[in-house]
C-alpha atoms as a PDB file:
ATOM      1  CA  UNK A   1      96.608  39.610 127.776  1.00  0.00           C
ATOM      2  CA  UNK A   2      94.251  42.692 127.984  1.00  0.00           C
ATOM      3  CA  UNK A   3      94.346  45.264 125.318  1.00  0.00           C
ATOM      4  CA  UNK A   4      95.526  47.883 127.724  1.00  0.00           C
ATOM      5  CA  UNK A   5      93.483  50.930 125.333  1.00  0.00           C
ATOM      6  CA  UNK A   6      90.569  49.209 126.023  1.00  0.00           C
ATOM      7  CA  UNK A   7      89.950  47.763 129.303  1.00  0.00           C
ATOM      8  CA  UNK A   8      87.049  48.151 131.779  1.00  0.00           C
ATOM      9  CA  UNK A   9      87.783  51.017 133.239  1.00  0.00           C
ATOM     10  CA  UNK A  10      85.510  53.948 133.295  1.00  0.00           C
ATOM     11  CA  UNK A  11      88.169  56.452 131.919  1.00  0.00           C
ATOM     12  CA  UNK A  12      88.614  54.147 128.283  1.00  0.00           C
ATOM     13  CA  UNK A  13      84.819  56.273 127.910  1.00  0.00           C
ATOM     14  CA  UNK A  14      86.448  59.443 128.387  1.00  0.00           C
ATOM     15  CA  UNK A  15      85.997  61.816 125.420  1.00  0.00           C
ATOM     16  CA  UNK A  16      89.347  63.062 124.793  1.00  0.00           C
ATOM     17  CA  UNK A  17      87.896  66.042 122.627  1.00  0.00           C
ATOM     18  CA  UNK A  18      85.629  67.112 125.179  1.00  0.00           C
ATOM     19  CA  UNK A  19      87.858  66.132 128.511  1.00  0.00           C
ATOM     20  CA  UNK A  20      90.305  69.429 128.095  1.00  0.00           C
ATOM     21  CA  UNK A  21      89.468  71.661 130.425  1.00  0.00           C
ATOM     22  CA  UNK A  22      88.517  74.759 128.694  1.00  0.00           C
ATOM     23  CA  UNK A  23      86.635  72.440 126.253  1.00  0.00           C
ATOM     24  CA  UNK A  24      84.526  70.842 128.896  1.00  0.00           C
ATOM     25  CA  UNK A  25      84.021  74.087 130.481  1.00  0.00           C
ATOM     26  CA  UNK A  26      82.501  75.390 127.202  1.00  0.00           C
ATOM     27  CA  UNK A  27      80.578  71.756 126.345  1.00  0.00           C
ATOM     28  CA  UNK A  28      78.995  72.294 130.418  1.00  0.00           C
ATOM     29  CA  UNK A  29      77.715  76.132 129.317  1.00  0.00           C
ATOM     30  CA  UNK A  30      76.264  74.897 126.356  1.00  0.00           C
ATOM     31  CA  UNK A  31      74.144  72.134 127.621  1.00  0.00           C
ATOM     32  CA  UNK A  32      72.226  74.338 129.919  1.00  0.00           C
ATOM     33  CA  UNK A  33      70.829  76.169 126.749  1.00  0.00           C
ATOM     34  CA  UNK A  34      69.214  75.688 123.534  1.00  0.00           C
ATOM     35  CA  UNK A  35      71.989  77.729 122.076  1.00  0.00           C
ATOM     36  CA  UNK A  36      74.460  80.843 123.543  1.00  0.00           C
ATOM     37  CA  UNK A  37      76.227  83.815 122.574  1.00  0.00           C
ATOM     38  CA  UNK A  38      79.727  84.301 121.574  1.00  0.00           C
ATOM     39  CA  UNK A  39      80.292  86.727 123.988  1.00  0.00           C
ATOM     40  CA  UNK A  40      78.422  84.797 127.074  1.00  0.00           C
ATOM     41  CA  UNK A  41      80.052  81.724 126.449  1.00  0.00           C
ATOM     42  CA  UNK A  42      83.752  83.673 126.782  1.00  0.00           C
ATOM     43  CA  UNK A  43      82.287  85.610 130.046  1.00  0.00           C
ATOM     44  CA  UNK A  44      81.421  82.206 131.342  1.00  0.00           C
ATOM     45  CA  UNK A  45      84.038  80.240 131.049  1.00  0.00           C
ATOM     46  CA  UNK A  46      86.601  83.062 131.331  1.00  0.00           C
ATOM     47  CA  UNK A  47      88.625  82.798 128.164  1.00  0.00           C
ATOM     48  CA  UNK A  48      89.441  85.475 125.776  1.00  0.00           C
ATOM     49  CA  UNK A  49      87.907  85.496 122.404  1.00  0.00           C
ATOM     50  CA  UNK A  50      91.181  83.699 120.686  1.00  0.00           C
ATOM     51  CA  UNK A  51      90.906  81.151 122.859  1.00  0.00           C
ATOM     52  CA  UNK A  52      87.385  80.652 122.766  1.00  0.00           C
ATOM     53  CA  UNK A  53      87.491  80.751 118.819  1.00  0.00           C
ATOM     54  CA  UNK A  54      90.260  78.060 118.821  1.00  0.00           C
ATOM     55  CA  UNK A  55      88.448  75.415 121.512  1.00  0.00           C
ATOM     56  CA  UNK A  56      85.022  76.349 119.103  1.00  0.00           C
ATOM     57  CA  UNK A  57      86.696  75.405 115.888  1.00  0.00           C
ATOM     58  CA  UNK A  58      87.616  71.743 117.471  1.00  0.00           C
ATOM     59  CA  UNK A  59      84.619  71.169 118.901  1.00  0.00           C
ATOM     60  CA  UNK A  60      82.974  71.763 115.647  1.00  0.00           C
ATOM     61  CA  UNK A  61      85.429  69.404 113.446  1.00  0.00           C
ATOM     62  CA  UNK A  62      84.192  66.856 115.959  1.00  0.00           C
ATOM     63  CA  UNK A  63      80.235  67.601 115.256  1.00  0.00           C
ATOM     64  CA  UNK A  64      79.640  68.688 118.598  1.00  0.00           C
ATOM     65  CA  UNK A  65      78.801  72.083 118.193  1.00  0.00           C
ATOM     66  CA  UNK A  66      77.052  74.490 115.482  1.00  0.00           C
ATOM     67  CA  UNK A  67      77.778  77.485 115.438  1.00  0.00           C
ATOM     68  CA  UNK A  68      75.649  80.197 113.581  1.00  0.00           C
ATOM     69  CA  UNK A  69      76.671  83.200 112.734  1.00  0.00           C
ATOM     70  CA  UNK A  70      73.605  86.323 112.020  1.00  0.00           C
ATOM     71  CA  UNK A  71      73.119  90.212 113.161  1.00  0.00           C
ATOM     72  CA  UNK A  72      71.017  92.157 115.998  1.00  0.00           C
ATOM     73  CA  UNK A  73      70.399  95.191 114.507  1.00  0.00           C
ATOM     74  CA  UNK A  74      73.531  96.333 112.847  1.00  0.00           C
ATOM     75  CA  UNK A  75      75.786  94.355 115.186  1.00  0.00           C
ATOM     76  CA  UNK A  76      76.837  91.028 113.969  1.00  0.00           C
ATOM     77  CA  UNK A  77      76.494  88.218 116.459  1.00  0.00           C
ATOM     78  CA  UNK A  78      77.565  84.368 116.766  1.00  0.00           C
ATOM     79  CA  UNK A  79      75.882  81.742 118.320  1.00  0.00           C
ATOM     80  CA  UNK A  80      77.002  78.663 119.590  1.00  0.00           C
ATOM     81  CA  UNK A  81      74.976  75.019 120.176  1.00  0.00           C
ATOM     82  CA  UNK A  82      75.387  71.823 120.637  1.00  0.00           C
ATOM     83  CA  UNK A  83      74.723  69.549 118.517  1.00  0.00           C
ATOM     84  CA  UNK A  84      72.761  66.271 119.046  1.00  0.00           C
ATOM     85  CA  UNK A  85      76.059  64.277 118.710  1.00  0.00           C
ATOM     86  CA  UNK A  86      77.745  67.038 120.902  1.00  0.00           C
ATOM     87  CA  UNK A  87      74.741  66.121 124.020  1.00  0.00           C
ATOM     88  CA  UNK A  88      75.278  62.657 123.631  1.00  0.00           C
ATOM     89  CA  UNK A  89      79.134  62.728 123.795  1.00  0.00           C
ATOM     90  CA  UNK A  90      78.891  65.443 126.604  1.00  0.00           C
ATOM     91  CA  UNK A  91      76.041  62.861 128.580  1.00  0.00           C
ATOM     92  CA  UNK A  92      78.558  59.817 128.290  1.00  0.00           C
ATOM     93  CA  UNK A  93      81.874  62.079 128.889  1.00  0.00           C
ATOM     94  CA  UNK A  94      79.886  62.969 132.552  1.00  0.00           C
ATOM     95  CA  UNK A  95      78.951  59.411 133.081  1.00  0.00           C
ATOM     96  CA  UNK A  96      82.000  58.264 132.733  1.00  0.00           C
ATOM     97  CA  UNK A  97      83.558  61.264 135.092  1.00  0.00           C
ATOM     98  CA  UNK A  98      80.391  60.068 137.727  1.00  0.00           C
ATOM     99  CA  UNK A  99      81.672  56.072 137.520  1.00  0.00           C
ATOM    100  CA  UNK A 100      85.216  57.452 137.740  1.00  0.00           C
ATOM    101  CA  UNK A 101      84.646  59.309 140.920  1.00  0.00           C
ATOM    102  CA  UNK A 102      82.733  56.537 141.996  1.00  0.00           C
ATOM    103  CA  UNK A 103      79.527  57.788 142.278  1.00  0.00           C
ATOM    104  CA  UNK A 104      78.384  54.711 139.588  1.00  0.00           C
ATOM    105  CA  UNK A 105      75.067  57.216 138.634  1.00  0.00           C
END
């Protein structure tokens, strides 16, 4: 009998820390930069600052994204990255999503 948690099928390669919605949405902004503001990342992906903050702090407890924290001028700032681990993860997550969908690429 097959282990039904880990079958063939392209969705066992999911990652479930990156597949939420407002999660991938902020994993998708971040791999188009070296790193991104707070503030653009929350414009981008349409979330409010709470929100944002929350879906952050997980993605960081998995090692997927750094997040710095510094000033322009007097204003403090934070930045947000992914991490090496976090471009892997977010290259296999979309694999799996293109084998899903059937594209196989």
């Amino acid at each position: 009998m097959t282990d039904p948690h880990h079958g063939a099928h392209p969705r066992h390669a999911l990652d479930d820390v990156i597949h939420a919605p407002v999660r991938f949405s902020i994993v998708a902004t971040l791999a188009a930069a070296e790193k991104a503001e707070f503030a653009f990342v929350r414009d981008t992906v349409e979330v409010s600052d709470s929100v944002l903050s929350r879906q952050v702090t997980t993605l960081e407890k998995a090692g997927y994204v750094a997040v710095n924290k510094g000033y322009v001028g007097k204003r403090p700032r934070t930045w947000l990255a992914l991490t090496p681990a976090g471009r892997t993860a977010f290259a296999a997550h979309c694999q799996a999503l293109r084998a899903i969908a059937g594209d196989g690429s």
